[in-house]
PDB file of N, CA and C in Angstrom:
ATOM      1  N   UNK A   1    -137.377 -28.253  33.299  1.00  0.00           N
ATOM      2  CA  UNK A   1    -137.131 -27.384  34.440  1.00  0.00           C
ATOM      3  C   UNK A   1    -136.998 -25.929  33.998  1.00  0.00           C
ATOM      4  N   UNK A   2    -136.323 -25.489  32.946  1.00  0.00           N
ATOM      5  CA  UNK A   2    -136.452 -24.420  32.159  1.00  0.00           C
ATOM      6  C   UNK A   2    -137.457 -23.647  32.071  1.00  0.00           C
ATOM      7  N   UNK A   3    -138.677 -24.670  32.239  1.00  0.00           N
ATOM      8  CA  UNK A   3    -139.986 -23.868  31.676  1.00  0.00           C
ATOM      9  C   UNK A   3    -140.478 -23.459  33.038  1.00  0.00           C
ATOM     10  N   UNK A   4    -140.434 -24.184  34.159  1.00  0.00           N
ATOM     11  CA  UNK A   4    -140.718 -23.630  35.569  1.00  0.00           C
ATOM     12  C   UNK A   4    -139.814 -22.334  35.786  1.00  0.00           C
ATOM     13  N   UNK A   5    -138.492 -22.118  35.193  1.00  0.00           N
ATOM     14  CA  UNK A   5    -138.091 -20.820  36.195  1.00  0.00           C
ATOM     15  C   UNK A   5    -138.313 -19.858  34.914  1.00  0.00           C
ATOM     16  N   UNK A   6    -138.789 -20.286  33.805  1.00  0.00           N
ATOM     17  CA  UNK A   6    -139.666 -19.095  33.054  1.00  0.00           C
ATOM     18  C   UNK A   6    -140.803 -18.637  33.448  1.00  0.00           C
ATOM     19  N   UNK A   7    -141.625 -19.491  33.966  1.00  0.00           N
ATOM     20  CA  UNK A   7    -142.942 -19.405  34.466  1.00  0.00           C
ATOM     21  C   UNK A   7    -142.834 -18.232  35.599  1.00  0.00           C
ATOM     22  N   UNK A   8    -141.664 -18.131  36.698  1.00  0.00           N
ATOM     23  CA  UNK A   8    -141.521 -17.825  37.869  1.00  0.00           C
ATOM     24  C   UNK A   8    -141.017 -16.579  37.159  1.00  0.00           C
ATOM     25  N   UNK A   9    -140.164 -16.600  36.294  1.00  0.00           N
ATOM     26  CA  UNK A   9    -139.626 -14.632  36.036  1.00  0.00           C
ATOM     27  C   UNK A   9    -141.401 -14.327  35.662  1.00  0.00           C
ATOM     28  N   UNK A  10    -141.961 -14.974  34.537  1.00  0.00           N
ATOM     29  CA  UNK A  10    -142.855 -14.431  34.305  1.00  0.00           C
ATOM     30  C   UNK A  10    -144.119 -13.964  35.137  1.00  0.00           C
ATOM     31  N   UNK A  11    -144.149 -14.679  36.471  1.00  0.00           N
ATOM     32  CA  UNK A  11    -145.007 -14.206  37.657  1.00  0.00           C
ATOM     33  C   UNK A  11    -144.573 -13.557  38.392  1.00  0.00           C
ATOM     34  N   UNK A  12    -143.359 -13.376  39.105  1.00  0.00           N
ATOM     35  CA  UNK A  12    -142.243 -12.258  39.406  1.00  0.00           C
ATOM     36  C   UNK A  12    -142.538 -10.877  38.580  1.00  0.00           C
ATOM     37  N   UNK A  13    -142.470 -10.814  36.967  1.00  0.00           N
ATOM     38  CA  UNK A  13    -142.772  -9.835  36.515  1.00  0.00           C
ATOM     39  C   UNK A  13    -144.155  -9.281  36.233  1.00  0.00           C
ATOM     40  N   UNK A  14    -144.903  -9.825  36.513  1.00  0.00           N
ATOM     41  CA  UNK A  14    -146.453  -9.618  36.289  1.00  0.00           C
ATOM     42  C   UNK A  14    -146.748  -9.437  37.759  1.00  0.00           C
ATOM     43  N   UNK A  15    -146.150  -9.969  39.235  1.00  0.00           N
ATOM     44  CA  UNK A  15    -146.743  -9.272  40.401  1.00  0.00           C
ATOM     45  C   UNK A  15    -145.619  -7.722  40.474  1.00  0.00           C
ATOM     46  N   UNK A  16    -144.798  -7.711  39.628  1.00  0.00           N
ATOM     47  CA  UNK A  16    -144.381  -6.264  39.653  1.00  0.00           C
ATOM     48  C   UNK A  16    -145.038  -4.856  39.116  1.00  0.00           C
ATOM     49  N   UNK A  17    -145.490  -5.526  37.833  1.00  0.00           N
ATOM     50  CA  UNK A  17    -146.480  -5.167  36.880  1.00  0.00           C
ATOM     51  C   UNK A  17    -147.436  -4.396  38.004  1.00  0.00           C
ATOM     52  N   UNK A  18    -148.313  -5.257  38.653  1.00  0.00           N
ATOM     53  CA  UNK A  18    -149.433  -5.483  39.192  1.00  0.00           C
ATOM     54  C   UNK A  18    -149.173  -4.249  40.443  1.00  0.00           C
ATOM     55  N   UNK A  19    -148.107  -4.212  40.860  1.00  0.00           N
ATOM     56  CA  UNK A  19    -147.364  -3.356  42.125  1.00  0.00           C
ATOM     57  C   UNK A  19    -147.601  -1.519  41.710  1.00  0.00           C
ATOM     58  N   UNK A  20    -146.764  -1.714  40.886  1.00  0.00           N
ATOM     59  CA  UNK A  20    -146.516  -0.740  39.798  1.00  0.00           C
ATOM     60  C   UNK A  20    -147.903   0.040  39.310  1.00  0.00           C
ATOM     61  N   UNK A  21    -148.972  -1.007  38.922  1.00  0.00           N
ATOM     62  CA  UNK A  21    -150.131  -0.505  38.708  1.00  0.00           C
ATOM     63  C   UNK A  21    -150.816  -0.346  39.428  1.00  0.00           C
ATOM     64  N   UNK A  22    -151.062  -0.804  40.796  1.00  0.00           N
ATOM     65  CA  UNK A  22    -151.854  -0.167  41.798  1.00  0.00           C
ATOM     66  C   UNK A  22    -151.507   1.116  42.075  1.00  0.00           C
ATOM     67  N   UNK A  23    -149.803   1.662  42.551  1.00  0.00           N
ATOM     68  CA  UNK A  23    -149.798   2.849  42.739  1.00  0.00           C
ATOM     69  C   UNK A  23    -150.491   3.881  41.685  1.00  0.00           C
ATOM     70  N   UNK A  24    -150.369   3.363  40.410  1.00  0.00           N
ATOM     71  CA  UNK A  24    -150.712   4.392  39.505  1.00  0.00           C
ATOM     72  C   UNK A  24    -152.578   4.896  39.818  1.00  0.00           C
ATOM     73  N   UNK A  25    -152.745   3.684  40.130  1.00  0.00           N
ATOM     74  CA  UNK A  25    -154.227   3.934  39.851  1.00  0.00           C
ATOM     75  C   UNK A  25    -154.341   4.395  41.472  1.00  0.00           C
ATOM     76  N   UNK A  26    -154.032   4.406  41.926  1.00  0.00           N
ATOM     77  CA  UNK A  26    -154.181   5.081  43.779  1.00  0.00           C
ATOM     78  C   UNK A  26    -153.862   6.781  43.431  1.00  0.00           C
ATOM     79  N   UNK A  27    -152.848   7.009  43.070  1.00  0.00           N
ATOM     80  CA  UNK A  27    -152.506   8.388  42.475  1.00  0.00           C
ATOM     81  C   UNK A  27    -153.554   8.725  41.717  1.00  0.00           C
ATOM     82  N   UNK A  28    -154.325   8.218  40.848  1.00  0.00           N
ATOM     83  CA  UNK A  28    -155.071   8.917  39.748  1.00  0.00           C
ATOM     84  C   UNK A  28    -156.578   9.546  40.579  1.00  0.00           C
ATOM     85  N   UNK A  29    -156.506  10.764  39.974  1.00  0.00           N
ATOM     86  CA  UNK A  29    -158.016  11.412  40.391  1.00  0.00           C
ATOM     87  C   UNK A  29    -158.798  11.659  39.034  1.00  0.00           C
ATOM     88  N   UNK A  30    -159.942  11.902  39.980  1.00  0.00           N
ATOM     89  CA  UNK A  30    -160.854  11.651  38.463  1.00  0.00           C
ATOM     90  C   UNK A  30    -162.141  12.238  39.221  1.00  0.00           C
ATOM     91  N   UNK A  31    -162.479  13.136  38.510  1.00  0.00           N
ATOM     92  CA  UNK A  31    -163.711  13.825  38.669  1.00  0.00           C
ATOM     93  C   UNK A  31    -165.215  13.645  38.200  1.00  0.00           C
ATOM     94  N   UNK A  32    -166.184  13.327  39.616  1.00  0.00           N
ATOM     95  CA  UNK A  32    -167.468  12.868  39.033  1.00  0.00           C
ATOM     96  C   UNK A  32    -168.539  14.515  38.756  1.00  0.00           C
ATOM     97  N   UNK A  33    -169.566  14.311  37.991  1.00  0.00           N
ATOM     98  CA  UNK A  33    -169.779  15.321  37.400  1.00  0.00           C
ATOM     99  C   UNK A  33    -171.739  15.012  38.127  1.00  0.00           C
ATOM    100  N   UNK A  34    -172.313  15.581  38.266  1.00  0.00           N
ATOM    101  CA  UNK A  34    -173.855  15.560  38.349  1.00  0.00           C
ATOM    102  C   UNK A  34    -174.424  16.725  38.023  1.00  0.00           C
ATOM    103  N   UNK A  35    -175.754  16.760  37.588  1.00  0.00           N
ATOM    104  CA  UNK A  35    -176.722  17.801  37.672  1.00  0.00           C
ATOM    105  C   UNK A  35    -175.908  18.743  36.280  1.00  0.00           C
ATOM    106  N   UNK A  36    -175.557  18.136  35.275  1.00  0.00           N
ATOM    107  CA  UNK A  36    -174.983  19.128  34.390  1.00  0.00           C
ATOM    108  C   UNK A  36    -173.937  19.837  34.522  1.00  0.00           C
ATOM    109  N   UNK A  37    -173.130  19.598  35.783  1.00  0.00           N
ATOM    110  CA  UNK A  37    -171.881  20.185  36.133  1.00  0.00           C
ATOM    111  C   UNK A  37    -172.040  20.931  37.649  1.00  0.00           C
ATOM    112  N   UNK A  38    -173.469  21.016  37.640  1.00  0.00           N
ATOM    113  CA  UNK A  38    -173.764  22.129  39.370  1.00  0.00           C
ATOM    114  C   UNK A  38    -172.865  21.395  40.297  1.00  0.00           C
ATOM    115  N   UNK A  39    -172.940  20.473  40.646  1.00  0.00           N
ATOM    116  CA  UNK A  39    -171.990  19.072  41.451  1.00  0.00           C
ATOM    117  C   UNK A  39    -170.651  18.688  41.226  1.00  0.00           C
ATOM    118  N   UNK A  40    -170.110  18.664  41.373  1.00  0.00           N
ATOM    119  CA  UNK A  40    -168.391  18.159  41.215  1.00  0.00           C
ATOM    120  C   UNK A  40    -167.489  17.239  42.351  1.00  0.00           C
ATOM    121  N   UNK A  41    -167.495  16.351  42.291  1.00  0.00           N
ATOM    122  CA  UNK A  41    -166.743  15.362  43.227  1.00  0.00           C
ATOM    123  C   UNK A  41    -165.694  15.076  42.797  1.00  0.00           C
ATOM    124  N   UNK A  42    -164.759  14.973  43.264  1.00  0.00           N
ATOM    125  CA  UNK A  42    -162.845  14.533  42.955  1.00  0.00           C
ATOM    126  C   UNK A  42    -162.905  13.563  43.565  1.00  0.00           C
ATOM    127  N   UNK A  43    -162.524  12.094  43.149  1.00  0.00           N
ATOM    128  CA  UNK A  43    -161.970  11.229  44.256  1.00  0.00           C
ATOM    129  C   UNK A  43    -160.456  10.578  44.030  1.00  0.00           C
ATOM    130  N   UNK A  44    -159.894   9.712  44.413  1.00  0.00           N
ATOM    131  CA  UNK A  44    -158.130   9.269  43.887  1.00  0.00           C
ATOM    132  C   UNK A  44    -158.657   7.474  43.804  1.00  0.00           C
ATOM    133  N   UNK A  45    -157.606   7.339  43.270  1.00  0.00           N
ATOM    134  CA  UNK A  45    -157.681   5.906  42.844  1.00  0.00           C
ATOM    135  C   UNK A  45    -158.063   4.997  44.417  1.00  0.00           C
ATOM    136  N   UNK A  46    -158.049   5.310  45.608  1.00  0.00           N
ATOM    137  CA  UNK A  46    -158.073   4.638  46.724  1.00  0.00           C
ATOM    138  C   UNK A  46    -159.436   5.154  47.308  1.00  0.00           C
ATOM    139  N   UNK A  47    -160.660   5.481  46.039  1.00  0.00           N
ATOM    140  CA  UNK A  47    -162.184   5.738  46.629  1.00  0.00           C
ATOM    141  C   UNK A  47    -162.057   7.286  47.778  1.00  0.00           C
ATOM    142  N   UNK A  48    -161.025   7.812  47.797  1.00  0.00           N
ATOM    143  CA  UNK A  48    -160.819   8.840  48.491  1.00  0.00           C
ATOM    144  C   UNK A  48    -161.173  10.369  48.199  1.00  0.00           C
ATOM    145  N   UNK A  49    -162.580  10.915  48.557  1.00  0.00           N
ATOM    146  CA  UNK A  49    -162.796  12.309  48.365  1.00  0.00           C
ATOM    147  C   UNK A  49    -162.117  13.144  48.526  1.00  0.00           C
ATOM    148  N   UNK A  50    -161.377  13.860  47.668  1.00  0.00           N
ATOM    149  CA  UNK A  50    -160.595  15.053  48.208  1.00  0.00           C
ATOM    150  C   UNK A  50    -161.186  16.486  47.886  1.00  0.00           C
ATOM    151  N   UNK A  51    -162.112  16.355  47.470  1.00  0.00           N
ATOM    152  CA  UNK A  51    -162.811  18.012  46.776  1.00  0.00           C
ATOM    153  C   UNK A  51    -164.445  17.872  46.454  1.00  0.00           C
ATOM    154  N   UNK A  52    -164.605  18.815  46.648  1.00  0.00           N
ATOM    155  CA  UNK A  52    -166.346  18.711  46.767  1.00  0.00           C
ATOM    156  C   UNK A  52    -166.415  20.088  46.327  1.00  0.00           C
ATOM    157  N   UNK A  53    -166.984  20.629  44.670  1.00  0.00           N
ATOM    158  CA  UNK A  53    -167.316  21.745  44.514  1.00  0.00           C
ATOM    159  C   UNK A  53    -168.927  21.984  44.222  1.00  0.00           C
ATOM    160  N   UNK A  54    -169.736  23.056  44.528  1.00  0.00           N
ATOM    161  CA  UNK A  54    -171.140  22.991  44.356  1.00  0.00           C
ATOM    162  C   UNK A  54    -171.675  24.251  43.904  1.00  0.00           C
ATOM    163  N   UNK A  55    -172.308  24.512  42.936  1.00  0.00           N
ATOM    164  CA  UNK A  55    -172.723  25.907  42.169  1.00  0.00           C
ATOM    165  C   UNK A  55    -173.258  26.156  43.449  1.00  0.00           C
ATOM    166  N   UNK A  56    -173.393  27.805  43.648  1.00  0.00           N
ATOM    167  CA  UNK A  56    -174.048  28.465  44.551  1.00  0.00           C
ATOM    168  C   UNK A  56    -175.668  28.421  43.979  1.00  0.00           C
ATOM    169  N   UNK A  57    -176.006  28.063  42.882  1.00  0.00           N
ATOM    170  CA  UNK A  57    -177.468  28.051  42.832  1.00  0.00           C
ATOM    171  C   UNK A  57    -178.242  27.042  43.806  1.00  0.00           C
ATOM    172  N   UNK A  58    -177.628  25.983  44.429  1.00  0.00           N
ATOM    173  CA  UNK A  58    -178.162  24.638  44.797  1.00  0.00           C
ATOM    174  C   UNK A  58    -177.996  25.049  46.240  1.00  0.00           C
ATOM    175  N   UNK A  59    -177.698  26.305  46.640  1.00  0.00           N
ATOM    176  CA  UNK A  59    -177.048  26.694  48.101  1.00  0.00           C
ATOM    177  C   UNK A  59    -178.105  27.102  49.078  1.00  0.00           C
ATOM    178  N   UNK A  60    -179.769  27.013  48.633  1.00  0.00           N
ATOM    179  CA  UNK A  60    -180.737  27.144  49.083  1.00  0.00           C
ATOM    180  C   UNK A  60    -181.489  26.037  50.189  1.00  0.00           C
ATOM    181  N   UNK A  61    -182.252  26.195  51.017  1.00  0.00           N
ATOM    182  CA  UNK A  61    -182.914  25.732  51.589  1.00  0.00           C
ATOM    183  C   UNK A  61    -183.532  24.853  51.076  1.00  0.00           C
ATOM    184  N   UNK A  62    -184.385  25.208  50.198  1.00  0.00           N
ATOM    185  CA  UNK A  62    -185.460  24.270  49.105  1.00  0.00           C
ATOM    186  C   UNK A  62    -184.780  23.558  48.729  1.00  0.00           C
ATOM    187  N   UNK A  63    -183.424  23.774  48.282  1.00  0.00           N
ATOM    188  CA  UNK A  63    -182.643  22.809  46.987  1.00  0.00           C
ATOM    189  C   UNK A  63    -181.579  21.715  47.945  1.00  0.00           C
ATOM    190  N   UNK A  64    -182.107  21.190  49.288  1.00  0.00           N
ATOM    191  CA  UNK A  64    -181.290  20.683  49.954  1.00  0.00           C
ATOM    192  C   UNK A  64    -181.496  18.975  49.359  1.00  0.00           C
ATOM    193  N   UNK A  65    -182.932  18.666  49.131  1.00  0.00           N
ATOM    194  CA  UNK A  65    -182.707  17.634  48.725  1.00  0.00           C
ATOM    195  C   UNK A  65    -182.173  17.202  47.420  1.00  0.00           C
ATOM    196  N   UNK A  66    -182.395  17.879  46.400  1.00  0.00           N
ATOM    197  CA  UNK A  66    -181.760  17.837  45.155  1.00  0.00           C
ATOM    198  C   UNK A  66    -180.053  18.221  45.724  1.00  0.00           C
ATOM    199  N   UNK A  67    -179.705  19.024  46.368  1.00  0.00           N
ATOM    200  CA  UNK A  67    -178.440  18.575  46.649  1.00  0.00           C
ATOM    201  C   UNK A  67    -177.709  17.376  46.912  1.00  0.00           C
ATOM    202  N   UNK A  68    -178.807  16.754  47.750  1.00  0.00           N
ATOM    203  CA  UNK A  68    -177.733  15.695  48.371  1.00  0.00           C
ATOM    204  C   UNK A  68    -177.828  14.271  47.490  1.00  0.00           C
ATOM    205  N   UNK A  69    -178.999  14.290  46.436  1.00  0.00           N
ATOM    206  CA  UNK A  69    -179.130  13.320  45.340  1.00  0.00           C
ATOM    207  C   UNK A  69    -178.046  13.750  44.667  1.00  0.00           C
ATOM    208  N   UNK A  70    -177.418  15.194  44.097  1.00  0.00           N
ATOM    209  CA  UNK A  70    -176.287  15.279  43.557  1.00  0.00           C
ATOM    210  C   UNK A  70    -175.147  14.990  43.612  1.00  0.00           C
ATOM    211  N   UNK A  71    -174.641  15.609  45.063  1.00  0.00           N
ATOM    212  CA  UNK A  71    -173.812  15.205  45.585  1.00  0.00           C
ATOM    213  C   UNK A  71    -173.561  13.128  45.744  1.00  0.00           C
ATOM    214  N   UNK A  72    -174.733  12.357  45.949  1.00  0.00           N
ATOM    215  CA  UNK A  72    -174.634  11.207  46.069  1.00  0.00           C
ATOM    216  C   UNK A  72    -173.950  10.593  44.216  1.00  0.00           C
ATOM    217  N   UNK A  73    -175.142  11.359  43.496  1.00  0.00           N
ATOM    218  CA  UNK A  73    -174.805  10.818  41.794  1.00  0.00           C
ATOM    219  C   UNK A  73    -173.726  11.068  41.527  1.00  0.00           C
ATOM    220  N   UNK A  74    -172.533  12.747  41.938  1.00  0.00           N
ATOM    221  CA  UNK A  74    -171.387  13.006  41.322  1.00  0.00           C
ATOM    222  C   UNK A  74    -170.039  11.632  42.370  1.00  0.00           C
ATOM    223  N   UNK A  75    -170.688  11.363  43.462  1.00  0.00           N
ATOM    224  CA  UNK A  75    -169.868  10.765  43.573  1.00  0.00           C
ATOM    225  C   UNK A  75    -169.521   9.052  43.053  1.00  0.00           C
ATOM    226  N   UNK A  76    -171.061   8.731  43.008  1.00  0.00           N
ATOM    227  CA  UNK A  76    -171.136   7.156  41.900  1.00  0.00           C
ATOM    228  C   UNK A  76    -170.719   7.623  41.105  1.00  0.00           C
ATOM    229  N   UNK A  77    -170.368   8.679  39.785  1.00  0.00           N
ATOM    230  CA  UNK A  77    -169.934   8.769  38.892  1.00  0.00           C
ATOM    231  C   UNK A  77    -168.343   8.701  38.784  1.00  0.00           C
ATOM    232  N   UNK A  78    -167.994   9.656  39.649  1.00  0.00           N
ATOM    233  CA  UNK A  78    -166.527   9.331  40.376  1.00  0.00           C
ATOM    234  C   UNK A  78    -165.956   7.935  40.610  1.00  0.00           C
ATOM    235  N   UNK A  79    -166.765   7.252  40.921  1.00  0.00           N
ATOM    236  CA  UNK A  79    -166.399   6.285  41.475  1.00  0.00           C
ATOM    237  C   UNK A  79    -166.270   4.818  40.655  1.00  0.00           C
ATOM    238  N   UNK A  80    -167.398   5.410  39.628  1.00  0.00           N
ATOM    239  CA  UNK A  80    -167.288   4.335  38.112  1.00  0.00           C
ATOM    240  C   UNK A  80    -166.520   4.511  37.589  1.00  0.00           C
ATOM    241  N   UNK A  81    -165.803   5.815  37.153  1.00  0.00           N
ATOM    242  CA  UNK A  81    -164.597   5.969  36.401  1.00  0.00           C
ATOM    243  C   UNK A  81    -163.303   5.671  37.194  1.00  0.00           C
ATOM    244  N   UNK A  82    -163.417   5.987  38.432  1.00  0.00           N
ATOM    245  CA  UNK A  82    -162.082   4.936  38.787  1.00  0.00           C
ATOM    246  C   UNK A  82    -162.043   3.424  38.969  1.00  0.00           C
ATOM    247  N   UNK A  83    -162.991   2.942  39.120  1.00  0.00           N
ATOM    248  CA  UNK A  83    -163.028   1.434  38.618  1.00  0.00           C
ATOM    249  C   UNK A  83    -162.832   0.622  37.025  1.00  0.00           C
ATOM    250  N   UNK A  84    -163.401   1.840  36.338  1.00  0.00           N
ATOM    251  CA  UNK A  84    -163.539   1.646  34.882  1.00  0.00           C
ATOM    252  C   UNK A  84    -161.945   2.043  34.386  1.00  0.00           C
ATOM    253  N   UNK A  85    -161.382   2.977  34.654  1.00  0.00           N
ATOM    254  CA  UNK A  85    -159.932   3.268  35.147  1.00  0.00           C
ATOM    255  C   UNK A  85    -159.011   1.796  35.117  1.00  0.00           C
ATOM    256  N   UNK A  86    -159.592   1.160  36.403  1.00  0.00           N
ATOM    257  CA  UNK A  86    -158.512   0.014  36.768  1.00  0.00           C
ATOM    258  C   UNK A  86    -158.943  -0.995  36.053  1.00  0.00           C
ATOM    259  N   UNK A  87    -160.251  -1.212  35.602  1.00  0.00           N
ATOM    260  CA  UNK A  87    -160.576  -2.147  34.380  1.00  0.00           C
ATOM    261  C   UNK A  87    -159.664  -1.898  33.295  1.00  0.00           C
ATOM    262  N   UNK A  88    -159.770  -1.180  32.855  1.00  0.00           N
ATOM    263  CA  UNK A  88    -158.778  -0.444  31.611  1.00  0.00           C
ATOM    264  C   UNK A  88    -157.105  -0.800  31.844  1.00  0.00           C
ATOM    265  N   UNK A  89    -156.917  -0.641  32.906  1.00  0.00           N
ATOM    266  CA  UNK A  89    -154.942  -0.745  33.005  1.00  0.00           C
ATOM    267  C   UNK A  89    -155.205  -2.040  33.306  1.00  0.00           C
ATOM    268  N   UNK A  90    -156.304  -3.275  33.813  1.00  0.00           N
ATOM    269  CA  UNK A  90    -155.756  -4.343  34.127  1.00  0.00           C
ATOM    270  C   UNK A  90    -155.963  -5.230  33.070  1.00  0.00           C
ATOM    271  N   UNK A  91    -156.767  -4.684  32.136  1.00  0.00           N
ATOM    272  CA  UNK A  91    -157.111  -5.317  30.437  1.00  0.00           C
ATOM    273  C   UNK A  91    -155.892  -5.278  29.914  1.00  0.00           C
ATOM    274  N   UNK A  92    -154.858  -3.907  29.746  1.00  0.00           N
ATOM    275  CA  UNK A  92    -154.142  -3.692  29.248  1.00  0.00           C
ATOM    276  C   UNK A  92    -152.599  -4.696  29.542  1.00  0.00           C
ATOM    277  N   UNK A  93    -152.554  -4.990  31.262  1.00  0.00           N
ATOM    278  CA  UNK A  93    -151.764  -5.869  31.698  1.00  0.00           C
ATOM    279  C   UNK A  93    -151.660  -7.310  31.599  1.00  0.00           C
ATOM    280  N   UNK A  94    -153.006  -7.558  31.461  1.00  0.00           N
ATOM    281  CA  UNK A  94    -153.328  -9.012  31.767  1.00  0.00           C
ATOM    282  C   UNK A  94    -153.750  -9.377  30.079  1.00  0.00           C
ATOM    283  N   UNK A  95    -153.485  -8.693  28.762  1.00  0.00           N
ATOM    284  CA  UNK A  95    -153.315  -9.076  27.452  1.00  0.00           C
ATOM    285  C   UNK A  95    -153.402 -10.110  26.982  1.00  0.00           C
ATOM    286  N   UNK A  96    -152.166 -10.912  27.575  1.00  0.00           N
ATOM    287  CA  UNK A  96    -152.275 -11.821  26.621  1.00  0.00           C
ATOM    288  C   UNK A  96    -152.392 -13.083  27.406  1.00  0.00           C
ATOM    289  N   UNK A  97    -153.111 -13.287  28.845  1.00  0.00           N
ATOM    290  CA  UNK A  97    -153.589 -14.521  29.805  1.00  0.00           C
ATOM    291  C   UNK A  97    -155.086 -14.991  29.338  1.00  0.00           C
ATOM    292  N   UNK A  98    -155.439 -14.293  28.061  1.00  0.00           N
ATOM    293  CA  UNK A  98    -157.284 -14.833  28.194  1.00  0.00           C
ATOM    294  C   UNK A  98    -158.285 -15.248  29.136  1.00  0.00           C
ATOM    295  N   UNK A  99    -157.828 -14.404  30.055  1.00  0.00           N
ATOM    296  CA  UNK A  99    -158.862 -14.686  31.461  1.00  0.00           C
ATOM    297  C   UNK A  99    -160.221 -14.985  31.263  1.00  0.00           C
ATOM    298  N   UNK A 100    -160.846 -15.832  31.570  1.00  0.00           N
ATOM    299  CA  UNK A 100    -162.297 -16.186  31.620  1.00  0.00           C
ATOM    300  C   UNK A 100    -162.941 -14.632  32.108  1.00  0.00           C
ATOM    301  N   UNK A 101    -164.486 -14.467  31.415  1.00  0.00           N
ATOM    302  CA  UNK A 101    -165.116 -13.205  31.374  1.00  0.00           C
ATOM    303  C   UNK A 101    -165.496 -13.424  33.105  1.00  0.00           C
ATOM    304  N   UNK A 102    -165.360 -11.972  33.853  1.00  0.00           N
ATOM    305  CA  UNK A 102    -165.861 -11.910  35.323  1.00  0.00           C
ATOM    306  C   UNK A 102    -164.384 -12.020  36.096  1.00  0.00           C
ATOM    307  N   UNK A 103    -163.797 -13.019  35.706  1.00  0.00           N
ATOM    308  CA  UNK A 103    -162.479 -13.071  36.526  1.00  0.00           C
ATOM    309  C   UNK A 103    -161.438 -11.905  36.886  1.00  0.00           C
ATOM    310  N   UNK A 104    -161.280 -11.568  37.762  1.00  0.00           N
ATOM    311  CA  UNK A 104    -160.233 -10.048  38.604  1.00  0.00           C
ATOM    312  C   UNK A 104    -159.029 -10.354  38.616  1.00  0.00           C
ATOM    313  N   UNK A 105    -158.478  -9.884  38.213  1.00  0.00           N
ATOM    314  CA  UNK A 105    -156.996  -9.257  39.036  1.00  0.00           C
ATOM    315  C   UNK A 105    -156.787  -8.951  40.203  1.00  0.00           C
ATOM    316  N   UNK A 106    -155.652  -8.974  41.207  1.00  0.00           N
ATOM    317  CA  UNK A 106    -155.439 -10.357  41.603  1.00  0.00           C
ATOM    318  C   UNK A 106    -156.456 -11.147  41.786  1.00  0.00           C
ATOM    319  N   UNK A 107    -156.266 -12.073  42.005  1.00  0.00           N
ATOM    320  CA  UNK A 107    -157.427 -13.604  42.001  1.00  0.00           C
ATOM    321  C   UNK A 107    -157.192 -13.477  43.401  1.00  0.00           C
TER     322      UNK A 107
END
């Protein structure tokens, strides 16, 4: 019986863990980059745009479509690093469970 209410602190403390680490990663911003830097997207750990900066060279008529391929790439880039982000803190949490490869946090 011992080993059941170890089991239970230890899932108790790992959905705290887990609590704990979502806020962090909701708070975190992280900036996607395109076109060599002309592009700049900010988003927060909750896929949320908060900033959109754009060289004035791309501010042309002509350059509308290469804009908006930029604007689309800085924000996939954004958007890999905050996933790659929560890959990273949930590797770091989930240590020492040897999760089968593909398997997420929470399940």
């Amino acid at each position: 019986m011992n080993n059941m209410s170890n089991l239970m602190k230890q899932a108790k403390a790992m959905q705290d863990k887990m609590q704990e680490l979502q806020k962090k990663v909701e708070n975190t911003e992280v900036e996607g980059i395109s076109g060599g830097g002309l592009v700049k997207v900010t988003i927060n750990g909750k896929h949320t745009a908060s900033k959109v900066n754009i060289d004035e060279s791309l501010l042309k008529a002509e350059e509308k479509d290469v804009l908006e391929d930029l604007i689309t790439a800085a924000i996939n880039d954004a958007t890999k690093k905050i996933s790659d982000n929560m890959n990273n803190e949930l590797g770091s949490l989930s240590g020492g469970l040897n999760l089968p490869p593909g398997m997420k946090l929470p399940f």
